[in-house]
Protein backbone atom coordinates (compact mmCIF):
# COMPACT_ATOMS: atom_id res chain seq x y z
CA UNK A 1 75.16 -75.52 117.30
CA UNK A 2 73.89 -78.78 118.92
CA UNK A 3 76.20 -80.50 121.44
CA UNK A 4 77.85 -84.04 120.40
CA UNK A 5 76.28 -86.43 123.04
CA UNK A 6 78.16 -90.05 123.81
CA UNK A 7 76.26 -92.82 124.89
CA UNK A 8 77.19 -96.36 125.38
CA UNK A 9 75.54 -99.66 125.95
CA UNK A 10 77.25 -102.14 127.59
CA UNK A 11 76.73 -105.32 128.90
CA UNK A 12 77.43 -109.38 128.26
CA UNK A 13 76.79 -111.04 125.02
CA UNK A 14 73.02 -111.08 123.77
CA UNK A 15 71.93 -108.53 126.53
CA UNK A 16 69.45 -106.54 124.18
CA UNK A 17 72.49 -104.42 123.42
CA UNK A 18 72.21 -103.90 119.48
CA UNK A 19 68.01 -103.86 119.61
CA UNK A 20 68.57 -100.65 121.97
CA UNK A 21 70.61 -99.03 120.55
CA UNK A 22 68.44 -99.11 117.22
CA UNK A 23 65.65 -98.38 119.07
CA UNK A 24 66.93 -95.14 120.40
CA UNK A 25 68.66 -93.90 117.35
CA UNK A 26 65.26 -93.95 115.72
CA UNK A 27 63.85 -92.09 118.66
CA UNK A 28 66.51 -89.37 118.84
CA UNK A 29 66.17 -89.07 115.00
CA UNK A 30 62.30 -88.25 115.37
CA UNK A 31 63.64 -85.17 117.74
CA UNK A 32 65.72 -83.85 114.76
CA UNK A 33 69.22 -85.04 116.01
CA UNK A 34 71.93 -86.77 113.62
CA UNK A 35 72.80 -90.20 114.74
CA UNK A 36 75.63 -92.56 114.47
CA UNK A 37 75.10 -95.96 116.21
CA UNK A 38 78.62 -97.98 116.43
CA UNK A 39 80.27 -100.52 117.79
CA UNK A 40 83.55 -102.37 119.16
CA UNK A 41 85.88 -103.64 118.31
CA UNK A 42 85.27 -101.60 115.04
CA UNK A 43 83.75 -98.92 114.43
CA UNK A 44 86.37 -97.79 111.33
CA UNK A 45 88.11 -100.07 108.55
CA UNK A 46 91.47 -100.64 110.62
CA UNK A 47 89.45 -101.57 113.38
CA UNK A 48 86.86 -103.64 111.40
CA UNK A 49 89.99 -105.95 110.74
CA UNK A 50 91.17 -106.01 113.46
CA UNK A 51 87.36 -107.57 114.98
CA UNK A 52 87.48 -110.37 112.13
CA UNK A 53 90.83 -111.48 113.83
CA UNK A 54 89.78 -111.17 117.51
CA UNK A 55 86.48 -113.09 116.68
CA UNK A 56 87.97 -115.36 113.98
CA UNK A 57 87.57 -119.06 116.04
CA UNK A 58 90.94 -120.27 114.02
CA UNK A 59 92.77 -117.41 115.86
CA UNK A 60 94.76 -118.03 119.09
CA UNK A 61 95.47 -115.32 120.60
CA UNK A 62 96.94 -115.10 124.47
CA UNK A 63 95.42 -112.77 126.50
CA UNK A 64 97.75 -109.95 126.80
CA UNK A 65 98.11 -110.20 122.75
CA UNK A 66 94.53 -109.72 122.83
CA UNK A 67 94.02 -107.14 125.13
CA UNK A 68 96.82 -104.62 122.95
CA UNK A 69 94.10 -105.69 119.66
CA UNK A 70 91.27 -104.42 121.40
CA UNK A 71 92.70 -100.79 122.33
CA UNK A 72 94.85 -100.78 118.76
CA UNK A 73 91.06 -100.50 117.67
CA UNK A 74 90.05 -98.48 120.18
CA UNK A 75 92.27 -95.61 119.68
CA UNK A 76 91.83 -95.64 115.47
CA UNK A 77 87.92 -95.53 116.48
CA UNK A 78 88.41 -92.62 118.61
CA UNK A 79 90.51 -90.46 116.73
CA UNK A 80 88.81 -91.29 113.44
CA UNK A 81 84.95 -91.72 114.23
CA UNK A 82 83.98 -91.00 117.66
CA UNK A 83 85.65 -87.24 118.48
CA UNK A 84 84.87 -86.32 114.94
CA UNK A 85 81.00 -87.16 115.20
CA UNK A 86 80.92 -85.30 118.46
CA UNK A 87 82.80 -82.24 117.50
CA UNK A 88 80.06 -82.18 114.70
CA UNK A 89 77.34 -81.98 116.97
CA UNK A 90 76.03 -85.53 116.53
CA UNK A 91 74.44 -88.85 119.00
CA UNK A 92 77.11 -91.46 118.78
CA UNK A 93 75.72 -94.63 120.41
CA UNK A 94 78.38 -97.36 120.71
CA UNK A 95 77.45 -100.93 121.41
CA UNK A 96 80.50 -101.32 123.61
CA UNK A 97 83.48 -99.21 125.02
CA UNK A 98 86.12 -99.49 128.00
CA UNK A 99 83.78 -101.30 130.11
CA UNK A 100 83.54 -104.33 127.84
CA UNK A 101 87.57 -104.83 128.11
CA UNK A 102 87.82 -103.92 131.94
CA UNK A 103 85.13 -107.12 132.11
CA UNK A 104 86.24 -109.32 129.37
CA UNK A 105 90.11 -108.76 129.21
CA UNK A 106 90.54 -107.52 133.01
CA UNK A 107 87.98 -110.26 135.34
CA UNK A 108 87.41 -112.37 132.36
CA UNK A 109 91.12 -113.42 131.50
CA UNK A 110 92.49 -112.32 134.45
CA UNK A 111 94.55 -109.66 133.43
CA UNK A 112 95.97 -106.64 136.10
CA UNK A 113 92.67 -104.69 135.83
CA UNK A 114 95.04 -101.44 136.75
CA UNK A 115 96.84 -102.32 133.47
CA UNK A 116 93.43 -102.89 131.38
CA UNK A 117 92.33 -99.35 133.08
CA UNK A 118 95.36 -97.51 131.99
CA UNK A 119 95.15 -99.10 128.68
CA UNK A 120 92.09 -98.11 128.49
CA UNK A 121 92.56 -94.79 129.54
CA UNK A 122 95.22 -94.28 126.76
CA UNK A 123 93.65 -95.55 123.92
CA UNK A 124 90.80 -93.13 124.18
CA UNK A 125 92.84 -90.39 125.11
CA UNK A 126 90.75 -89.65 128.29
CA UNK A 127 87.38 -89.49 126.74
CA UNK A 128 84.73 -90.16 128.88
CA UNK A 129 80.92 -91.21 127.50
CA UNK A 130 78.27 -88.79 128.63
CA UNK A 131 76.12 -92.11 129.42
CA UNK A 132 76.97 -95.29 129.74
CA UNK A 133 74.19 -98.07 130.23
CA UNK A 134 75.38 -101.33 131.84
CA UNK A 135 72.67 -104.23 130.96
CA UNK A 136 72.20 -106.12 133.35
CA UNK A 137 70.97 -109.73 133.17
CA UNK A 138 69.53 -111.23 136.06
CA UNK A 139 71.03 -114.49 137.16
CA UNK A 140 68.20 -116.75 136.43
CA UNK A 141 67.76 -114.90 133.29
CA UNK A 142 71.17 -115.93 132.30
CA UNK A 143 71.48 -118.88 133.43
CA UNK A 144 68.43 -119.94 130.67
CA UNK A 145 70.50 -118.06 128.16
CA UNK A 146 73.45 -119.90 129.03
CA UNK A 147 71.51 -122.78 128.38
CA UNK A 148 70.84 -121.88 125.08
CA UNK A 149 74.24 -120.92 124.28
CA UNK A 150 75.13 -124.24 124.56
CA UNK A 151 73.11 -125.59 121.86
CA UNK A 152 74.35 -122.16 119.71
CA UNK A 153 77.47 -122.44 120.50
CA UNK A 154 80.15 -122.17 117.60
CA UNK A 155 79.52 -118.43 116.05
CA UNK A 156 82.63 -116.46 117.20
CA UNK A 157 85.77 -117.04 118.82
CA UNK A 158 84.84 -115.14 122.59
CA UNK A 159 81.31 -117.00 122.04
CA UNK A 160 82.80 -120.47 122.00
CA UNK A 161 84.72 -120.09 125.28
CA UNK A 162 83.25 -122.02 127.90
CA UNK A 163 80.53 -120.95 130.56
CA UNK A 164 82.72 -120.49 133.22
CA UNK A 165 84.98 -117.23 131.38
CA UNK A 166 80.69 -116.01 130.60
CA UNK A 167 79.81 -116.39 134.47
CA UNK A 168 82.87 -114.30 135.06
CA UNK A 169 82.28 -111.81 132.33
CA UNK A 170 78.33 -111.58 133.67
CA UNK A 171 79.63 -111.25 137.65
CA UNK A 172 82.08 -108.66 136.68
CA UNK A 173 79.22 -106.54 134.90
CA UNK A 174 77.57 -106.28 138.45
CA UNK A 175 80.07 -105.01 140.24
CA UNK A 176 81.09 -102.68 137.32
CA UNK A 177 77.57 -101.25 137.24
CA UNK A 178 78.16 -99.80 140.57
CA UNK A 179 80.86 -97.88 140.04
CA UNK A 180 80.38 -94.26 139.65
CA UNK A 181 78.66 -92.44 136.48
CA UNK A 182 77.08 -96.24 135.57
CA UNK A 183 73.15 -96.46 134.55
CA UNK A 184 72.32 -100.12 135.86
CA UNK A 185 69.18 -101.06 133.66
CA UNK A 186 67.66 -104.37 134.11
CA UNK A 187 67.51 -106.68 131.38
CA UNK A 188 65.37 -108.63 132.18
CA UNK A 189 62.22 -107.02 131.53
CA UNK A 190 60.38 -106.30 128.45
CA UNK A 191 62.51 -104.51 125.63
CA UNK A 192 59.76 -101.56 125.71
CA UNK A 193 60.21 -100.81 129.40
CA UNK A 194 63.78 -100.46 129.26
CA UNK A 195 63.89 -98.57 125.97
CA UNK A 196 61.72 -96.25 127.90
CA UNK A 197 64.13 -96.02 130.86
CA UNK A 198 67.25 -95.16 128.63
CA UNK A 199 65.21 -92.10 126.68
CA UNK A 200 64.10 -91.05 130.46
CA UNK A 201 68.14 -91.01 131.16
CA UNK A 202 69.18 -89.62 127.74
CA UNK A 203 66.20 -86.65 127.30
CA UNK A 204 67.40 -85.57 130.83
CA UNK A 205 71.27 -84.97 129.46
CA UNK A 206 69.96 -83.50 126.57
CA UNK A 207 67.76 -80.93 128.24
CA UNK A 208 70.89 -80.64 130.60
CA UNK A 209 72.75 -79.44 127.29
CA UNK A 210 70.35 -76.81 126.19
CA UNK A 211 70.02 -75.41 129.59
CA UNK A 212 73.80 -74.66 129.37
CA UNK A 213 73.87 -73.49 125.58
């Protein structure tokens, strides 16, 4: 029986997250392997709701409010989508995980990031991703993007907040990617060269799994 395998792409808003992770579902589908791609908040139809009111722009949520939202997901996406597809053998890909709230909710609004990590670490009962991809934008990258933003401004609550809680979110993803157990990939560049880097990291885990089969 094939091994689950757990990857996740994270990274701030319009980093190329969604167009890899479709790219390398259809790539691990051409090797024969089942694939789920995901996402959060949501992922399940408790915590599909619960997105609409996070990104809802007529919501106002305080930060701490927000913060118990995001793992209330969290945990009903674990328990009811995430182990499941793993225990069956199957690629989950999630376009976000605990690294997204640790930036947004902990350095973005300034909560105690030990409070976001043991948050965190309770609503996914310990789980750890076997791969987690932190895209990172270079700053003069981002800064163009931010100057787009402007003009798009509007689509979602967390999108309309201003550039200064984005800067934060985007400084906190560098220092993030450095922690232990993080694949840094740079943004940046072409989306072909760093699809090709993420299959180099994710055929290396999977022949790490059949080796150990």
């Amino acid at each position: 029986m094939k091994k689950g395998l757990f990857i996740v792409l994270e990274g701030p808003d319009r980093s190329g997250k969604s167009t890899q992770a479709a790219l390398l579902k259809t790539w691990l589908e051409g090797l024969g392997r089942e694939v789920l791609v995901t996402r959060e908040p949501g992922g399940t139809y408790l915590s599909e709701k619960i997105r609409r009111i996070l990104l809802d722009p007529k919501s106002r949520i305080e930060p701490m409010t927000e913060l118990f939202l995001y793992e209330t997901s969290r945990i009903k996406h674990t328990l009811e989508k995430i182990i499941p597809a793993l225990k069956a053998g199957k690629v989950l890909i999630s376009d976000r995980y605990t690294l997204s709230t640790t930036a947004y909710q902990g350095y973005g609004r300034g909560l105690p990031l030990k409070t976001v990590e043991t948050l965190n670490s309770i609503a996914t009962l310990g789980l750890k991703p076997h791969l987690t991809v932190v895209m990172d934008i270079p700053d003069s990258v981002f800064a163009r993007r931010e100057r787009e933003d402007e003009k798009l401004r509007g689509a979602d609550r967390i999108e309309r907040e201003p550039g200064s809680f984005r800067r934060r979110v985007n400084r906190a993803y560098k220092l993030l990617a450095r922690r232990p157990g993080m694949t840094r990939i740079d943004a940046g560049r072409p989306v072909e060269e760093i699809q090709a880097e993420i299959r180099a990291r994710v055929a290396r885990i999977l022949k790490r799994q059949k080796g150990e089969r």
